[in-house]
C-alpha atoms as a PDB file:
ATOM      1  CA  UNK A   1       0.000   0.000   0.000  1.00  0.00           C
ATOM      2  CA  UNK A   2       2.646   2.378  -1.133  1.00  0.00           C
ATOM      3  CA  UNK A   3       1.824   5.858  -1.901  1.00  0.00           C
ATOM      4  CA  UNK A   4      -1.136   6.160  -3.661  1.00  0.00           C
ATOM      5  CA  UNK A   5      -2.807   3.748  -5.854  1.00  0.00           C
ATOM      6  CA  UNK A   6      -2.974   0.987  -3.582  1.00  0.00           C
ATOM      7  CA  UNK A   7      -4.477   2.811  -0.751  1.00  0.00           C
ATOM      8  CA  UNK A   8      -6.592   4.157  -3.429  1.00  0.00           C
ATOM      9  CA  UNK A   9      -7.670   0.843  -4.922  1.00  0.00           C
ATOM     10  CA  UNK A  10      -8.460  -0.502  -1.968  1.00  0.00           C
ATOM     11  CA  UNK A  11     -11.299   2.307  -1.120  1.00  0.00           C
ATOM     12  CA  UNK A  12     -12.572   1.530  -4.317  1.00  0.00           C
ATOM     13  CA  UNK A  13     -12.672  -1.739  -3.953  1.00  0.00           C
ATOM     14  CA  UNK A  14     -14.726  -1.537  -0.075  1.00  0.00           C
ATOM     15  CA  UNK A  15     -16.293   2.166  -0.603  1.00  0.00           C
ATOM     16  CA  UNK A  16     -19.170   0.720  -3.260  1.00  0.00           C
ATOM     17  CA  UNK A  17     -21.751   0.497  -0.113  1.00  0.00           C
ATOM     18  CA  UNK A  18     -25.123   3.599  -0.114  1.00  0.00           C
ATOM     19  CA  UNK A  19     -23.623   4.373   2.784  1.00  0.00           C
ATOM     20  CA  UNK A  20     -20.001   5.315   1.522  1.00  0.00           C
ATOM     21  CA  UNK A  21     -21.159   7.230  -1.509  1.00  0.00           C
ATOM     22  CA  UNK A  22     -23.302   9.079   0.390  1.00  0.00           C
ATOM     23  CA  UNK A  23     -19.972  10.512   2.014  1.00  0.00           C
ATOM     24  CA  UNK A  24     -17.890  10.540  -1.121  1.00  0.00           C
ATOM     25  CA  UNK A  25     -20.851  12.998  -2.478  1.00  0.00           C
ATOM     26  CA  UNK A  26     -20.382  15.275   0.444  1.00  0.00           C
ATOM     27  CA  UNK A  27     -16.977  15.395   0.220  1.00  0.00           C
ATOM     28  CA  UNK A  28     -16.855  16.526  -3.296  1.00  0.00           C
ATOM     29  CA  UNK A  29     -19.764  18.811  -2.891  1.00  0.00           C
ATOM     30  CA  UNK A  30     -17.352  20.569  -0.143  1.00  0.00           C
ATOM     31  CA  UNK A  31     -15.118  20.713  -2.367  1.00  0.00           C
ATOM     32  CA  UNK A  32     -16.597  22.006  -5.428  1.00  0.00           C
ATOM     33  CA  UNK A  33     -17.613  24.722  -3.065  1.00  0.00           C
ATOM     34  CA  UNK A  34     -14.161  25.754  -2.005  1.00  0.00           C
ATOM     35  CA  UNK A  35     -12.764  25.878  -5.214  1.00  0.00           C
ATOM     36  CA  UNK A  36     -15.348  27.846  -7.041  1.00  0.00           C
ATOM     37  CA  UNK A  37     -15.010  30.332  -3.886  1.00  0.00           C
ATOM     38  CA  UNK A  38     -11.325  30.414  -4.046  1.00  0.00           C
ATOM     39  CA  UNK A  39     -10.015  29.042  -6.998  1.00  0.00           C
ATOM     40  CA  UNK A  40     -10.888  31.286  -9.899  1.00  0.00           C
ATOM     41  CA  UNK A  41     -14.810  31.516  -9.871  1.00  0.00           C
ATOM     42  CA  UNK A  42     -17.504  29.245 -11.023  1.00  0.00           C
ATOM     43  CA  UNK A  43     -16.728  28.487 -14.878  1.00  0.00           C
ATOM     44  CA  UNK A  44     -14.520  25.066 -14.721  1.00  0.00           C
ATOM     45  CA  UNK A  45     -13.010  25.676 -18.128  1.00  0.00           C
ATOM     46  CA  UNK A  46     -11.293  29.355 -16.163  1.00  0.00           C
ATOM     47  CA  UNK A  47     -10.662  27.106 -12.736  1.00  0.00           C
ATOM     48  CA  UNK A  48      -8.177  24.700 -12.553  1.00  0.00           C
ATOM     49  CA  UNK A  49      -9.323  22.936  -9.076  1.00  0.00           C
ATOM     50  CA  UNK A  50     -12.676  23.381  -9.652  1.00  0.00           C
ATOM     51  CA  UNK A  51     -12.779  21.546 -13.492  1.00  0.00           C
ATOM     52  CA  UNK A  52     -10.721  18.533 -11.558  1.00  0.00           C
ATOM     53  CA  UNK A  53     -13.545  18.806  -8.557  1.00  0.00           C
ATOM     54  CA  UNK A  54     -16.719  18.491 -10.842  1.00  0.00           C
ATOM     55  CA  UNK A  55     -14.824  15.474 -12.821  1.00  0.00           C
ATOM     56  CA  UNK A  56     -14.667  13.769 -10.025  1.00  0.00           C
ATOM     57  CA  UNK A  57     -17.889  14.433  -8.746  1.00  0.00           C
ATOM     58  CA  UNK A  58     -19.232  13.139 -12.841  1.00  0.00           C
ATOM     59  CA  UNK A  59     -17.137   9.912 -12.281  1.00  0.00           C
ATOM     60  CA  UNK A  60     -19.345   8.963  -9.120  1.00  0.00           C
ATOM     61  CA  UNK A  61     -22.176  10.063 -11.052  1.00  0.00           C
ATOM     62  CA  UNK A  62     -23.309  13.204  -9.204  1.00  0.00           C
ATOM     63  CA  UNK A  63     -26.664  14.584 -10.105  1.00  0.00           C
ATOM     64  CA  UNK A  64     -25.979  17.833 -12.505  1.00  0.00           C
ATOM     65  CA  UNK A  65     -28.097  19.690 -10.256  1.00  0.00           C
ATOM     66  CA  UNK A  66     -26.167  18.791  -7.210  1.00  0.00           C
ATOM     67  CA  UNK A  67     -23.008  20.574  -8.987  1.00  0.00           C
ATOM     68  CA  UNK A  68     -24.626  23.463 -10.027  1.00  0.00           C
ATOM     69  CA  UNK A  69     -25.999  23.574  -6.497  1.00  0.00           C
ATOM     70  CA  UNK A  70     -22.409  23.487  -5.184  1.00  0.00           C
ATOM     71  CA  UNK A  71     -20.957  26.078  -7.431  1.00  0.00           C
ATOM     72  CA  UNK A  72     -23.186  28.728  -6.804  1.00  0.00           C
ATOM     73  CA  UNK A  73     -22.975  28.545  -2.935  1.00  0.00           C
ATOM     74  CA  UNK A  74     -19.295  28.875  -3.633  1.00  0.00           C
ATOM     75  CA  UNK A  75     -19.646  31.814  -5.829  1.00  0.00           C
ATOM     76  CA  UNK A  76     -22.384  33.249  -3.588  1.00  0.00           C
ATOM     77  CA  UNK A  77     -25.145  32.571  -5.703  1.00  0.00           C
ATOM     78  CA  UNK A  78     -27.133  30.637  -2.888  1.00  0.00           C
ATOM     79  CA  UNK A  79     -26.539  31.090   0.827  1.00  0.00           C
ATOM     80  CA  UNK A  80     -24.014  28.009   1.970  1.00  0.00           C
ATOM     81  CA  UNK A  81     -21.222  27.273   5.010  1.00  0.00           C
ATOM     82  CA  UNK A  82     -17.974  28.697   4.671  1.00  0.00           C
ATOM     83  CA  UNK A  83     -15.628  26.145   4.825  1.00  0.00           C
ATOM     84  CA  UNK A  84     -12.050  26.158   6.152  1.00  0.00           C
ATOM     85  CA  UNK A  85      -8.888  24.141   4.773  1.00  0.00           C
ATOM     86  CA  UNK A  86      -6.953  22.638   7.057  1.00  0.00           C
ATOM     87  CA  UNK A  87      -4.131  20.483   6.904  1.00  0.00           C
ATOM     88  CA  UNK A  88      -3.197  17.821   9.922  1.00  0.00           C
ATOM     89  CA  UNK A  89      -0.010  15.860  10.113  1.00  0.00           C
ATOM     90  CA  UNK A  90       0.550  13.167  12.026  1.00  0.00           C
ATOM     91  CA  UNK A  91       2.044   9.627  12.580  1.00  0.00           C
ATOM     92  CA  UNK A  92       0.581   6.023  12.275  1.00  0.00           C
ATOM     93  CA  UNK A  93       1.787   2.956  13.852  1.00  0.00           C
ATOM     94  CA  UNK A  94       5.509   2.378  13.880  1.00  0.00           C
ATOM     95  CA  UNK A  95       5.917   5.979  12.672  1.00  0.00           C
ATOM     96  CA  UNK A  96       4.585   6.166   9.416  1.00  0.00           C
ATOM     97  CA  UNK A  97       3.654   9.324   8.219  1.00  0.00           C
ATOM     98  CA  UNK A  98       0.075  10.883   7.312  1.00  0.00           C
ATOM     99  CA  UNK A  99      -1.290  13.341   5.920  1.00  0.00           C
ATOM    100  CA  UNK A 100      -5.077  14.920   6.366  1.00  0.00           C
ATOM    101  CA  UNK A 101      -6.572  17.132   4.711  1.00  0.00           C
ATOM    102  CA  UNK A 102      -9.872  18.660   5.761  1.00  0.00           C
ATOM    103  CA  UNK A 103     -13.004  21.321   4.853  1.00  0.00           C
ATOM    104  CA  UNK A 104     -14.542  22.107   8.179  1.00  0.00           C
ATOM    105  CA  UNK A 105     -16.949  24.867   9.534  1.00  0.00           C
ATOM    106  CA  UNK A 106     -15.605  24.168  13.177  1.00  0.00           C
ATOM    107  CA  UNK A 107     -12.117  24.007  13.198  1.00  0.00           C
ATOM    108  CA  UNK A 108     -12.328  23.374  16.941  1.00  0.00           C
ATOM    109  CA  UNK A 109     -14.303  20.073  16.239  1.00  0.00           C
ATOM    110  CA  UNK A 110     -12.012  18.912  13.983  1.00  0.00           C
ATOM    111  CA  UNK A 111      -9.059  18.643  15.383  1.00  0.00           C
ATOM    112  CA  UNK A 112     -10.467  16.979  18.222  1.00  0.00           C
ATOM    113  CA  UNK A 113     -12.043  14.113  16.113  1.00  0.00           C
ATOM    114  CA  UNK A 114      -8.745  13.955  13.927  1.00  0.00           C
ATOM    115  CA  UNK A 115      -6.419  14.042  17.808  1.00  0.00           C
ATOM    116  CA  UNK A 116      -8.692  11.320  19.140  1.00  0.00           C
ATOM    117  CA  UNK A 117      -8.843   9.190  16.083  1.00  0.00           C
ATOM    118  CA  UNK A 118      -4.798   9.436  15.785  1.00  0.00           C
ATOM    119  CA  UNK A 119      -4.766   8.483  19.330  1.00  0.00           C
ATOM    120  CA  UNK A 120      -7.281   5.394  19.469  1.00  0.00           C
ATOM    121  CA  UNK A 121      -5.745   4.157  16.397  1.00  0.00           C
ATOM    122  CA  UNK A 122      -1.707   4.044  17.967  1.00  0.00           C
ATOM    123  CA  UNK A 123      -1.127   7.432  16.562  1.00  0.00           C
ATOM    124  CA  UNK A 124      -0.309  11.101  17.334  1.00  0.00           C
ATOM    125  CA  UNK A 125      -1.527  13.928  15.699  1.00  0.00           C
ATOM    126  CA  UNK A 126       1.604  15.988  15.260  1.00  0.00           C
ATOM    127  CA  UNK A 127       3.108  19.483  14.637  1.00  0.00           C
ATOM    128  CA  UNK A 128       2.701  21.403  10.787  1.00  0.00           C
ATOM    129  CA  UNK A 129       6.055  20.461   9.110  1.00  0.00           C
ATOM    130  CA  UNK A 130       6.434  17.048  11.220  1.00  0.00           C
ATOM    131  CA  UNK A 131       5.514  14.783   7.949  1.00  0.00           C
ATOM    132  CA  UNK A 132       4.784  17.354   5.083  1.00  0.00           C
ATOM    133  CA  UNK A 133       8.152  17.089   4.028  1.00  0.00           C
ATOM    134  CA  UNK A 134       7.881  13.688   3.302  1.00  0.00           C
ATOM    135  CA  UNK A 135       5.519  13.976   0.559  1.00  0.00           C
ATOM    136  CA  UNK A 136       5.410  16.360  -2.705  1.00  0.00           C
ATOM    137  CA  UNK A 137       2.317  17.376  -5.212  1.00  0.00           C
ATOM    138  CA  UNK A 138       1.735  15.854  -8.366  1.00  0.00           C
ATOM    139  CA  UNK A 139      -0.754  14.434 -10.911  1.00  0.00           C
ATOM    140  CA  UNK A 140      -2.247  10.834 -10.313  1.00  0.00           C
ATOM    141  CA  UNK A 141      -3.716   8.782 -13.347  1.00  0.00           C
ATOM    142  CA  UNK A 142      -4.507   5.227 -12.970  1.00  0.00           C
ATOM    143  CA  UNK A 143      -5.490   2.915 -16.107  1.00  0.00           C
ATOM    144  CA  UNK A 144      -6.374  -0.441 -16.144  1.00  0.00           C
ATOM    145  CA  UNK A 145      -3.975  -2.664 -17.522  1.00  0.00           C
ATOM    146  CA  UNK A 146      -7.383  -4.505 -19.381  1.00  0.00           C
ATOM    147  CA  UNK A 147      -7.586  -1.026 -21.385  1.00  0.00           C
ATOM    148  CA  UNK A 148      -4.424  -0.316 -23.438  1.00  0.00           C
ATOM    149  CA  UNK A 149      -0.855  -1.800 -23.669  1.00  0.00           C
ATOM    150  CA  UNK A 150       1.970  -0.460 -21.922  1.00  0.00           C
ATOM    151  CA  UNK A 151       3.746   0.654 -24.892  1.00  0.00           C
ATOM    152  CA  UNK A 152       0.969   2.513 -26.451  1.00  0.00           C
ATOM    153  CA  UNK A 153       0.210   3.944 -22.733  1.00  0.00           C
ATOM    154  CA  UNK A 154       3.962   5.432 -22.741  1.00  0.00           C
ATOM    155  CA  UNK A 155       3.656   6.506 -26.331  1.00  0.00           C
ATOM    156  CA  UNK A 156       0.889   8.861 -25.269  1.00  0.00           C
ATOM    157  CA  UNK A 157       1.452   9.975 -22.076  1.00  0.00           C
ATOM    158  CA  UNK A 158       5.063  10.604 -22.051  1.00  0.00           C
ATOM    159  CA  UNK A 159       4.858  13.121 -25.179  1.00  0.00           C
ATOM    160  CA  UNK A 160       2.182  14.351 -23.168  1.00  0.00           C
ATOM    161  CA  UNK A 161       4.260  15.759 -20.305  1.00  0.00           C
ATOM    162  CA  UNK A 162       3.910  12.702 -17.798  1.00  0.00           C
ATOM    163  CA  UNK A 163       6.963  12.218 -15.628  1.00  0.00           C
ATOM    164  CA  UNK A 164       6.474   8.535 -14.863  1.00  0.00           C
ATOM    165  CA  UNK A 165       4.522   5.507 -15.681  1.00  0.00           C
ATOM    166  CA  UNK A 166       4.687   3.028 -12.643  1.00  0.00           C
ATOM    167  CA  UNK A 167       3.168  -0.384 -13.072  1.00  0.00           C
ATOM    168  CA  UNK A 168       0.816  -1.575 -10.184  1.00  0.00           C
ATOM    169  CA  UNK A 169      -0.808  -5.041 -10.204  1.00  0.00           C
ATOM    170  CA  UNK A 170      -3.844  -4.477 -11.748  1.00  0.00           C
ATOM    171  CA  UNK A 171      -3.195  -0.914 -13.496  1.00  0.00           C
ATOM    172  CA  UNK A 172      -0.502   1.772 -14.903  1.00  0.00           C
ATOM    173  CA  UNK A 173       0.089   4.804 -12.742  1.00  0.00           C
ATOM    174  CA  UNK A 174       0.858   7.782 -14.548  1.00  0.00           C
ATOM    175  CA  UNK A 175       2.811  10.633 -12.627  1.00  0.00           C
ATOM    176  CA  UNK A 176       2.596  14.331 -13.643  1.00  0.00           C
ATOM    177  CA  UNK A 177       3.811  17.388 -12.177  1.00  0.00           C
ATOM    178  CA  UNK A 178       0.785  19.558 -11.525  1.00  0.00           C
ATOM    179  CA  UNK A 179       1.027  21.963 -14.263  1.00  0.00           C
ATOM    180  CA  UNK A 180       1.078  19.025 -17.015  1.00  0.00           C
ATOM    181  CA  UNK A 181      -1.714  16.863 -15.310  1.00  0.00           C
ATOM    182  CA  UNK A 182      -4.362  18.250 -17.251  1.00  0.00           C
ATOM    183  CA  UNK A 183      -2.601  18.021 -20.813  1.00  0.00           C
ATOM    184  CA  UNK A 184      -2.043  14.198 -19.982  1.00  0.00           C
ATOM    185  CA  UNK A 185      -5.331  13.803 -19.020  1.00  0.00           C
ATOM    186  CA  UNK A 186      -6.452  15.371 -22.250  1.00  0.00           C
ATOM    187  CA  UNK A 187      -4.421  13.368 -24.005  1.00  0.00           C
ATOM    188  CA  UNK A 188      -5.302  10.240 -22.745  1.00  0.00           C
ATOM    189  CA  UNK A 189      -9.656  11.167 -23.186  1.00  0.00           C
ATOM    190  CA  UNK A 190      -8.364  12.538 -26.902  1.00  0.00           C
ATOM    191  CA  UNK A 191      -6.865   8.721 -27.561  1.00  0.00           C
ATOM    192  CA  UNK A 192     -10.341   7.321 -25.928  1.00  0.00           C
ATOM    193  CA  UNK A 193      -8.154   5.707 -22.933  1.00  0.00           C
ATOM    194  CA  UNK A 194     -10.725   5.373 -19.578  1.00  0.00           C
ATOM    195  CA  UNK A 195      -8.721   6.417 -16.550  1.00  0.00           C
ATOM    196  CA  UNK A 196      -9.815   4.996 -13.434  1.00  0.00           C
ATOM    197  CA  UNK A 197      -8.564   7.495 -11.246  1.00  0.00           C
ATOM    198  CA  UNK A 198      -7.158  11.209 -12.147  1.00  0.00           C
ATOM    199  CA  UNK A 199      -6.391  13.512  -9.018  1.00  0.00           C
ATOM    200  CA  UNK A 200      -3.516  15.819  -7.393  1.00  0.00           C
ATOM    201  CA  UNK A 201      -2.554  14.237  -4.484  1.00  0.00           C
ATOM    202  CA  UNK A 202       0.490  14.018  -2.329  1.00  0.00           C
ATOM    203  CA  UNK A 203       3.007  11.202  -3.163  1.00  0.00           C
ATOM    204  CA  UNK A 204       5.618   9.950  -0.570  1.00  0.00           C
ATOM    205  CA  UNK A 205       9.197  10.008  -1.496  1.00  0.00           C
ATOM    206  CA  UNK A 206       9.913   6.825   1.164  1.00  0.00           C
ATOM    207  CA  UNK A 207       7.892   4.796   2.161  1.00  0.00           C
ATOM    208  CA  UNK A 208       7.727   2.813   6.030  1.00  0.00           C
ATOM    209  CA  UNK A 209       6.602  -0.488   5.713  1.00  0.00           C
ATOM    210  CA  UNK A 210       4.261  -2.332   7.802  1.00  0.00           C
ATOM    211  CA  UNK A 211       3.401  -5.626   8.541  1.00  0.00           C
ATOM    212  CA  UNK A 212       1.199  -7.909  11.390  1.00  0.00           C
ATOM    213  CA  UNK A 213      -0.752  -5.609  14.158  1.00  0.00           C
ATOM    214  CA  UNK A 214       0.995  -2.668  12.851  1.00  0.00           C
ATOM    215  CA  UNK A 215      -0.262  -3.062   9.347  1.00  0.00           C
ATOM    216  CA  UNK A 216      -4.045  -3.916  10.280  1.00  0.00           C
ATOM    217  CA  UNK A 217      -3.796  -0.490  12.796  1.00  0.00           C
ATOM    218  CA  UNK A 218      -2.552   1.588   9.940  1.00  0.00           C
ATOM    219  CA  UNK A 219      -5.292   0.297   7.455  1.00  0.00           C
ATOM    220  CA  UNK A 220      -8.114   1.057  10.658  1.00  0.00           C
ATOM    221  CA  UNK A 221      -6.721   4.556  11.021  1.00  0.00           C
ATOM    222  CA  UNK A 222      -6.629   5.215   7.287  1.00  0.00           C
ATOM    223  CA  UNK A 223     -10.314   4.257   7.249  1.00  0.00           C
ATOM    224  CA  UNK A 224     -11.423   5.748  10.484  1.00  0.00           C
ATOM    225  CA  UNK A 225      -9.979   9.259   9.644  1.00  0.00           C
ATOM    226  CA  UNK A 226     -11.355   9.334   6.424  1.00  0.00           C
ATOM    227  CA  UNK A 227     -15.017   8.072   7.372  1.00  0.00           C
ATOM    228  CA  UNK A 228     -14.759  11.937   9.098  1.00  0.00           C
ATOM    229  CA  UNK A 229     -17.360  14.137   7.123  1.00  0.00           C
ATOM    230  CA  UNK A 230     -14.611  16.906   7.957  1.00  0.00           C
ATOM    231  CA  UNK A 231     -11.987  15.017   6.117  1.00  0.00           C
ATOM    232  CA  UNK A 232     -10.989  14.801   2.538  1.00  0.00           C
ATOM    233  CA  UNK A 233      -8.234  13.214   1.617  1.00  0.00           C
ATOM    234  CA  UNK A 234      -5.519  11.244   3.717  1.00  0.00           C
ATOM    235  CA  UNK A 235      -2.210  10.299   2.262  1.00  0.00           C
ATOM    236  CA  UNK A 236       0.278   7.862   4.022  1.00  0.00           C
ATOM    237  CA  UNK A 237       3.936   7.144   3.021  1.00  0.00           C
ATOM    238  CA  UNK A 238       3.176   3.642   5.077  1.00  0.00           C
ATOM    239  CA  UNK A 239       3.535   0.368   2.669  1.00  0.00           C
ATOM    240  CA  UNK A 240       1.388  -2.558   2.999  1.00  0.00           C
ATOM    241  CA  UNK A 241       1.454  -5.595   1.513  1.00  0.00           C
ATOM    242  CA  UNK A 242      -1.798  -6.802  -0.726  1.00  0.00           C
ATOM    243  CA  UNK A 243      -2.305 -10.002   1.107  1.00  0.00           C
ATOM    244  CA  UNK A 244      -2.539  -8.047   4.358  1.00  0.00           C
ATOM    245  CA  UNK A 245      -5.239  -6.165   3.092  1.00  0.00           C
END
């Protein structure tokens, strides 16, 4: 469960329940909202964060109305909560690192929920800096190895701008800093290749691994945090092995 495909396979994989997608909508919703308040306005094509935003919220299949509804509390069309970004550091069993980040109207709250799940999980919620480090920004693209070849996959991407093409067991991961991410993407939709997954996220430059009790408290605090309806994302520099999960 190195950086970020695994971890991110895996919620795929167990997230499919009512319940989950009921979470994953508010999440994006939250998000969409920030980003057409602070990125740039409401028009996606003149937004960076908010075009990536309302494709994700089209790959879960989010009502249109539900978007529209979201960008214009974030432009101040309709009356909505003003959210807050926050961003929590912290460290899992046997050190590893992670990363939260969170939209929250109670900042107070928060932190709380994120110290006490750190703690019940054999964490600590740390200082700003402690892990940050650890980790840098890029572009995210998974494929499935069913869809295209490797070769062709390389052909495209790479003249695209892609810095990397790592190969996962069961798809490709394409790595992009996060000025090219969008090109690739376009790219890859202009050559009819489905991605998966296509997000700026935080990779880890090392990784910790984990096995045993640590391993199975890692994967439980990974969950726990990000069943939080304050939470968005949570990266971990932590690698577990498949059969473990």
């Amino acid at each position: 469960m190195s950086g970020h495909s695994k971890w991110s396979s895996i919620k795929h994989k167990k997230g499919a329940a009512d319940a989950k997608r009921g979470k994953m909508f508010t999440k994006i919703i939250k998000e969409i909202t920030v980003a057409a308040r602070m990125g740039g306005g409401g028009d996606p094509n003149a937004n960076p964060r908010l075009r990536t935003a309302v494709l994700a919220a089209k790959a879960e299949n989010m009502p249109k109305e539900n978007i529209e509804r979201a960008i214009k509390k974030g432009t101040g069309e309709l009356e909505g909560v003003s959210y807050e970004e926050i961003t929590y550091e912290g460290y899992g069993p046997a050190g590893a690192a992670v990363l939260v980040e969170s939209l929250t109207d109670n900042k107070n709250r928060t932190v709380a929920d994120v110290r006490h799940i750190f703690s019940k999980s054999g964490g600590n919620l740390g200082e700003n800096g402690c892990v940050s480090w650890m980790f840098e920004k890029k572009g995210c693209i998974t494929v499935s190895k069913e869809k295209v070849s490797e070769e062709t996959l390389m052909g495209i991407a790479l003249e695209a701008g892609a810095e990397d093409i790592r190969e996962d067991v069961e798809v490709f991961e394409i790595i992009t800093s996060t000025d090219e991410f969008e090109s690739v993407k376009s790219a890859l939709d202009n050559a009819s290749i489905p991605c998966e997954e296509s997000e700026i996220t935080m990779l880890p430059k090392t990784t910790t691994n984990l096995e045993g009790k640590d391993a199975e408290k890692m994967i439980k605090l990974m969950e726990t945090l990000e069943d939080s309806d304050d939470v968005q994302k949570v990266y971990t520099n932590a690698d577990i092995p498949e059969d473990m999960v």
